[in-house]
N, C-alpha and C. Protein backbone atom coordinates (compact mmCIF):
# COMPACT_ATOMS: atom_id res chain seq x y z
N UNK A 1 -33.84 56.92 32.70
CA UNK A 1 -33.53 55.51 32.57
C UNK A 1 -34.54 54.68 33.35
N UNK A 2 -34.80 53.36 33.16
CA UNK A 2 -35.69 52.38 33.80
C UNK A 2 -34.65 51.58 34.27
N UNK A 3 -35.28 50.57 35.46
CA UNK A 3 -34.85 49.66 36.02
C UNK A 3 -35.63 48.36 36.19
N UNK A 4 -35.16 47.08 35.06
CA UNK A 4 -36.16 46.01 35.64
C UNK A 4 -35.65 45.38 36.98
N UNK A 5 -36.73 44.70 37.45
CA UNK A 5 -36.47 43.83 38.91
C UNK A 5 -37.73 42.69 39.57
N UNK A 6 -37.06 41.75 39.39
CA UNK A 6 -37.76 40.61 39.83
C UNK A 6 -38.02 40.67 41.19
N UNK A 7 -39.44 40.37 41.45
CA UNK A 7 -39.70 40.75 43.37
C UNK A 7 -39.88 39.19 43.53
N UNK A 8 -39.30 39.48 44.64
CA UNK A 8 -38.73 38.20 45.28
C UNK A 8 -39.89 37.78 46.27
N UNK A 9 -40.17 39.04 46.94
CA UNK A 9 -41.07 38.73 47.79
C UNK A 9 -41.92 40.23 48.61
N UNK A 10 -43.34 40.02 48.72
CA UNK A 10 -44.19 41.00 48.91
C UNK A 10 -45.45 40.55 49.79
N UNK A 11 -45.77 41.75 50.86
CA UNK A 11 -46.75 41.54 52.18
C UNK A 11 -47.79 41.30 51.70
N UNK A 12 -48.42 40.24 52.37
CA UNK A 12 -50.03 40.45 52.24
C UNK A 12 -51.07 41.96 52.20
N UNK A 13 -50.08 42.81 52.74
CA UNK A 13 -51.38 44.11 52.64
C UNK A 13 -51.17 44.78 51.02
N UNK A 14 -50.58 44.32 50.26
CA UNK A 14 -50.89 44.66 48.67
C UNK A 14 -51.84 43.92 48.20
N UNK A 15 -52.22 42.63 48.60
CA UNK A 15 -53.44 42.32 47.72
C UNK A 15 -54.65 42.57 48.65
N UNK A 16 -54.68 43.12 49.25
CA UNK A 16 -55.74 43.09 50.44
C UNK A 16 -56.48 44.79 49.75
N UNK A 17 -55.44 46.03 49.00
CA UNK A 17 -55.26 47.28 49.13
C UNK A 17 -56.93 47.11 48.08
N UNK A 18 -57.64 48.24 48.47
CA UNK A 18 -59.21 48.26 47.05
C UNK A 18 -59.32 49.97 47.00
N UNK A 19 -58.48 50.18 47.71
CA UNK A 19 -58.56 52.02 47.62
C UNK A 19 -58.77 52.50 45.67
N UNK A 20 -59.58 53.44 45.04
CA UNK A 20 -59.59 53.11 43.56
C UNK A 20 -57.75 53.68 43.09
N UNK A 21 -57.27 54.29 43.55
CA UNK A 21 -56.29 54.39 43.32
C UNK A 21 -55.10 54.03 43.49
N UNK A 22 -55.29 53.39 44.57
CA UNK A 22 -54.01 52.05 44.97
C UNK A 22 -54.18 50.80 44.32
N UNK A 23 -55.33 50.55 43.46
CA UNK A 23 -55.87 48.84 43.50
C UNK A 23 -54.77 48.31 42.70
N UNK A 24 -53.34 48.69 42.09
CA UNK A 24 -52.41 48.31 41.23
C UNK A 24 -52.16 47.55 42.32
N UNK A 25 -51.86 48.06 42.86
CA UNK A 25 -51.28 46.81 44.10
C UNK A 25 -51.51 45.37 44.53
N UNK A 26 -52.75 45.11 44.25
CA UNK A 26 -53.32 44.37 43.78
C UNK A 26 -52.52 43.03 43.23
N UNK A 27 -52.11 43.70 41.99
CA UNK A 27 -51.32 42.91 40.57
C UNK A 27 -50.26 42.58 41.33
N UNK A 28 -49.59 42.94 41.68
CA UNK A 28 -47.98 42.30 42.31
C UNK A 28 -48.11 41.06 42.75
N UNK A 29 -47.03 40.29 41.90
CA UNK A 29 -46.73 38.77 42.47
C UNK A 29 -45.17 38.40 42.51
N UNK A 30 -44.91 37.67 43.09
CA UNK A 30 -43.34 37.24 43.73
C UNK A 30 -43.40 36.60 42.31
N UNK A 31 -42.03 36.84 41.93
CA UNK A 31 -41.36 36.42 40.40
C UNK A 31 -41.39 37.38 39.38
N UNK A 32 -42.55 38.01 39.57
CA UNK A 32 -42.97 39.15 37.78
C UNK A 32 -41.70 39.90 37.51
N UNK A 33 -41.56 40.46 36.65
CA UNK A 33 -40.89 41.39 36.86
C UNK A 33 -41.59 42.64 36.49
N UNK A 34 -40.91 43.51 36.95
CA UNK A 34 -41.24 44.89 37.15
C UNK A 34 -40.36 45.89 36.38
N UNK A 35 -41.24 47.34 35.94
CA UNK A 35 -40.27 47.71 35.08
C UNK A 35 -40.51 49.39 35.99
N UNK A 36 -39.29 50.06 36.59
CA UNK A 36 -39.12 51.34 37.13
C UNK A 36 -38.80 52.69 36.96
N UNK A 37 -39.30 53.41 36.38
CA UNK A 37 -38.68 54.44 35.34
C UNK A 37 -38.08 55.51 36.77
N UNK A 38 -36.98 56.35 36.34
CA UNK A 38 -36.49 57.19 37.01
C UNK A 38 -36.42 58.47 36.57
N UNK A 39 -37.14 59.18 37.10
CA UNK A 39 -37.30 60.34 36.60
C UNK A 39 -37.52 61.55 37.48
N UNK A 40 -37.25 63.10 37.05
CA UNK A 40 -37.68 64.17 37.81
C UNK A 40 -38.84 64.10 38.68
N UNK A 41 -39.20 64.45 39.61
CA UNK A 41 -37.83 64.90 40.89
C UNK A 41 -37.47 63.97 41.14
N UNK A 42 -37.62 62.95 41.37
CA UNK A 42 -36.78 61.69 42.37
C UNK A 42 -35.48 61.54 42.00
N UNK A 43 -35.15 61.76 40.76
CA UNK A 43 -33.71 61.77 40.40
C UNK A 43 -32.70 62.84 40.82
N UNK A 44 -31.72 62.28 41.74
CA UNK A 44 -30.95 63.07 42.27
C UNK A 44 -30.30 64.06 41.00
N UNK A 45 -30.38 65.87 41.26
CA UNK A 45 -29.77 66.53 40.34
C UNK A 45 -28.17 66.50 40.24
N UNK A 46 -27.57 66.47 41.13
CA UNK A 46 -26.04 66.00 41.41
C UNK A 46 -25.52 64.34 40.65
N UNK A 47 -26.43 63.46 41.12
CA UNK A 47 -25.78 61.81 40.90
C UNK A 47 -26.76 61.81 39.63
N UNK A 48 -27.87 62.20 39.07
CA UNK A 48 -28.49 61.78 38.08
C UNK A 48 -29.06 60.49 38.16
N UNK A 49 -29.57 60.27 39.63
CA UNK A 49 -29.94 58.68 39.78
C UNK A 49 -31.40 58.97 40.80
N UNK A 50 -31.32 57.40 40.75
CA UNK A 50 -33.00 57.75 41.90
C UNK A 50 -32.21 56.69 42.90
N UNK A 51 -32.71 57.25 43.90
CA UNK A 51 -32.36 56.69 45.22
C UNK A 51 -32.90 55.24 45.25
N UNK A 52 -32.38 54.41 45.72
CA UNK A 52 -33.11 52.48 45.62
C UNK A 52 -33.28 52.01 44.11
N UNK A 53 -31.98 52.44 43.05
CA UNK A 53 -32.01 51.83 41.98
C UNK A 53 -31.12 50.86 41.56
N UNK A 54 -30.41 50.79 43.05
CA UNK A 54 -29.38 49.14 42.61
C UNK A 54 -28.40 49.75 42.24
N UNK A 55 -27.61 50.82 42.11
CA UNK A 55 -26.56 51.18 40.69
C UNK A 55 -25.58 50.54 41.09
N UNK A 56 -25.02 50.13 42.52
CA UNK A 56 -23.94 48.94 42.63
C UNK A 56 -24.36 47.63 43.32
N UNK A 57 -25.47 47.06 42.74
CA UNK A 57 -26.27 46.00 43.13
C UNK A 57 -25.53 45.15 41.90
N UNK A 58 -25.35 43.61 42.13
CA UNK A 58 -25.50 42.90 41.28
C UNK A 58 -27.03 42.01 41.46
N UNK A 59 -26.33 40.84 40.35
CA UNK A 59 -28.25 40.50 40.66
C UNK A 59 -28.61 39.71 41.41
N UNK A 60 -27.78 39.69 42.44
CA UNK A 60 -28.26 38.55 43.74
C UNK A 60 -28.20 39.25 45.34
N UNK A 61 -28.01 40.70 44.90
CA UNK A 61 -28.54 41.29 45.83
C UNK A 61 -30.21 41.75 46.31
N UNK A 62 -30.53 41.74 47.54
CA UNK A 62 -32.03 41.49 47.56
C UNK A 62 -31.90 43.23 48.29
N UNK A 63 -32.97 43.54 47.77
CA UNK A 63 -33.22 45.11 47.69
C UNK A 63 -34.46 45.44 47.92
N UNK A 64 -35.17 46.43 49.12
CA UNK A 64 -36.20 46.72 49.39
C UNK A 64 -37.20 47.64 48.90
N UNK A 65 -37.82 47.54 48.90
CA UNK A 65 -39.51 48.38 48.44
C UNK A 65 -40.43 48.75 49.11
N UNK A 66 -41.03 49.98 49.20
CA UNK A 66 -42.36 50.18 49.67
C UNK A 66 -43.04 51.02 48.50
N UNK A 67 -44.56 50.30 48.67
CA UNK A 67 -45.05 51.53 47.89
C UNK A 67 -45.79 52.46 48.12
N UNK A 68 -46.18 53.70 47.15
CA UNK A 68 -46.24 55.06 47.71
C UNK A 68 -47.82 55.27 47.68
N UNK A 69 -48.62 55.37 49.03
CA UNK A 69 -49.81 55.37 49.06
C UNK A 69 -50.17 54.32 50.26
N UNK A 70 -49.41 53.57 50.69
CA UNK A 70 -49.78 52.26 51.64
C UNK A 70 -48.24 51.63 52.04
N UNK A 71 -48.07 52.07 52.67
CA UNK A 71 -46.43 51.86 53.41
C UNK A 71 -46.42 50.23 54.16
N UNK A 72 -47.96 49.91 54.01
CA UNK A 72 -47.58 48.29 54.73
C UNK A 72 -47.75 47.26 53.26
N UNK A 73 -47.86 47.80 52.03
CA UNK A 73 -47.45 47.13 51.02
C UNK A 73 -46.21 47.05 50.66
N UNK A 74 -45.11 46.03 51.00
CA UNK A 74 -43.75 46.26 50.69
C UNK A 74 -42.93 45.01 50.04
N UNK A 75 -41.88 44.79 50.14
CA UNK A 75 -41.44 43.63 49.59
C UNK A 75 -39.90 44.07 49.52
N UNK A 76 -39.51 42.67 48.71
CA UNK A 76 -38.08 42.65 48.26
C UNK A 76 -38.23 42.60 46.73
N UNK A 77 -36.46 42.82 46.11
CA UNK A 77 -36.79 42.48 44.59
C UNK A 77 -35.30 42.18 44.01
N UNK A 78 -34.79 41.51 43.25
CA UNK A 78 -33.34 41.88 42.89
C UNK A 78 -34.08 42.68 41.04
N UNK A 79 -32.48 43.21 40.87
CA UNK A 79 -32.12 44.18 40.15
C UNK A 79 -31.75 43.02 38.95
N UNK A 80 -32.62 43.28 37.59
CA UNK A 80 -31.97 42.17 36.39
C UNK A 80 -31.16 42.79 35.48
N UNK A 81 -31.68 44.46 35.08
CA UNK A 81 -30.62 45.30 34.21
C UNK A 81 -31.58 46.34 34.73
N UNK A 82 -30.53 47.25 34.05
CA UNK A 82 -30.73 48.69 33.62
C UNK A 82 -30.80 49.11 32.24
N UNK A 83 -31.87 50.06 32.09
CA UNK A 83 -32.22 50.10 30.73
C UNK A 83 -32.00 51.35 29.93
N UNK A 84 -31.04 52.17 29.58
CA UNK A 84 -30.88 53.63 29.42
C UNK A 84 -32.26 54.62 28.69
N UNK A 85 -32.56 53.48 27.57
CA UNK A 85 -33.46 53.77 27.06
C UNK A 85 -35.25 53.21 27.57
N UNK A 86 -36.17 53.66 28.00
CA UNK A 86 -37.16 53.11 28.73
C UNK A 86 -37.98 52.90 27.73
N UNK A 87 -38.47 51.13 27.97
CA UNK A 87 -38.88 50.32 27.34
C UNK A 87 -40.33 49.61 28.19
N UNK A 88 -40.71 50.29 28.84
CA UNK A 88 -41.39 49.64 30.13
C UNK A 88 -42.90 49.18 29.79
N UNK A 89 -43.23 47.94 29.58
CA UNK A 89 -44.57 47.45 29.30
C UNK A 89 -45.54 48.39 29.91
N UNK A 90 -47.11 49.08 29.49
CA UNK A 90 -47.66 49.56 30.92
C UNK A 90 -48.62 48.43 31.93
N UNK A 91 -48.38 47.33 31.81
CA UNK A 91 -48.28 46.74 32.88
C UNK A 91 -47.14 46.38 33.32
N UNK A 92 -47.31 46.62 34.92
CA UNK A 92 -46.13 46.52 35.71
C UNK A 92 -45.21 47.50 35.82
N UNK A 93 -45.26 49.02 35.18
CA UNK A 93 -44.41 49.75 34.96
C UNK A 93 -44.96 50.56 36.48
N UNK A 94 -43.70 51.45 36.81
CA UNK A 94 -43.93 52.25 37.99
C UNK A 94 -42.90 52.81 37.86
N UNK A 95 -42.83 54.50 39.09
CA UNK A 95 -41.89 55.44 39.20
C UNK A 95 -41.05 55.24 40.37
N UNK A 96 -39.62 55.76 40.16
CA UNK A 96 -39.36 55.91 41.60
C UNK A 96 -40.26 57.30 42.24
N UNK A 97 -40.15 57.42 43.72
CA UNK A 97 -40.34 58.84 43.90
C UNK A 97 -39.74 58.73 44.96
């Protein structure tokens, strides 16, 4: 399953990141939304979920992020739906892990 989520808000060290494999980081802006796919391994084999996917979030809960490669790129985001079927633009799309 995917998860969209509007980021609310994100550090200056994501647009600062030029590593060639971090430079997505880059792209992140407060408002976009974002699309999160959940998938093996990160998905718990017991709950069938990924850990930081909102599942009892509504949408005015503000929910944290880091991303994987640069731990001082981080932010907030609320949760807009859940998507059973993954629909995820490939911009803006990302994994849990």
């Amino acid at each position: 399953y995917c998860v969209e989520f509007r980021t609310e808000s994100l550090s200056h060290h994501c647009a600062s990141e030029n590593r060639p494999y971090a430079r997505w980081m880059q792209y992140l802006r407060e408002g976009h939304t974002v699309c999160v796919a959940c998938q093996p391994p990160a998905m718990n084999t017991d709950t069938h979920r990924c850990a930081g996917d909102g599942h009892n979030a509504d949408g005015g809960k503000i929910l944290h992020w880091e991303a994987v490669g640069n731990s001082q790129c981080q932010g907030t985001w609320k949760k807009i739906r859940q998507l059973e079927h993954c629909s995820c633009p490939f911009v803006h799309s990302f994994i849990f892990t």
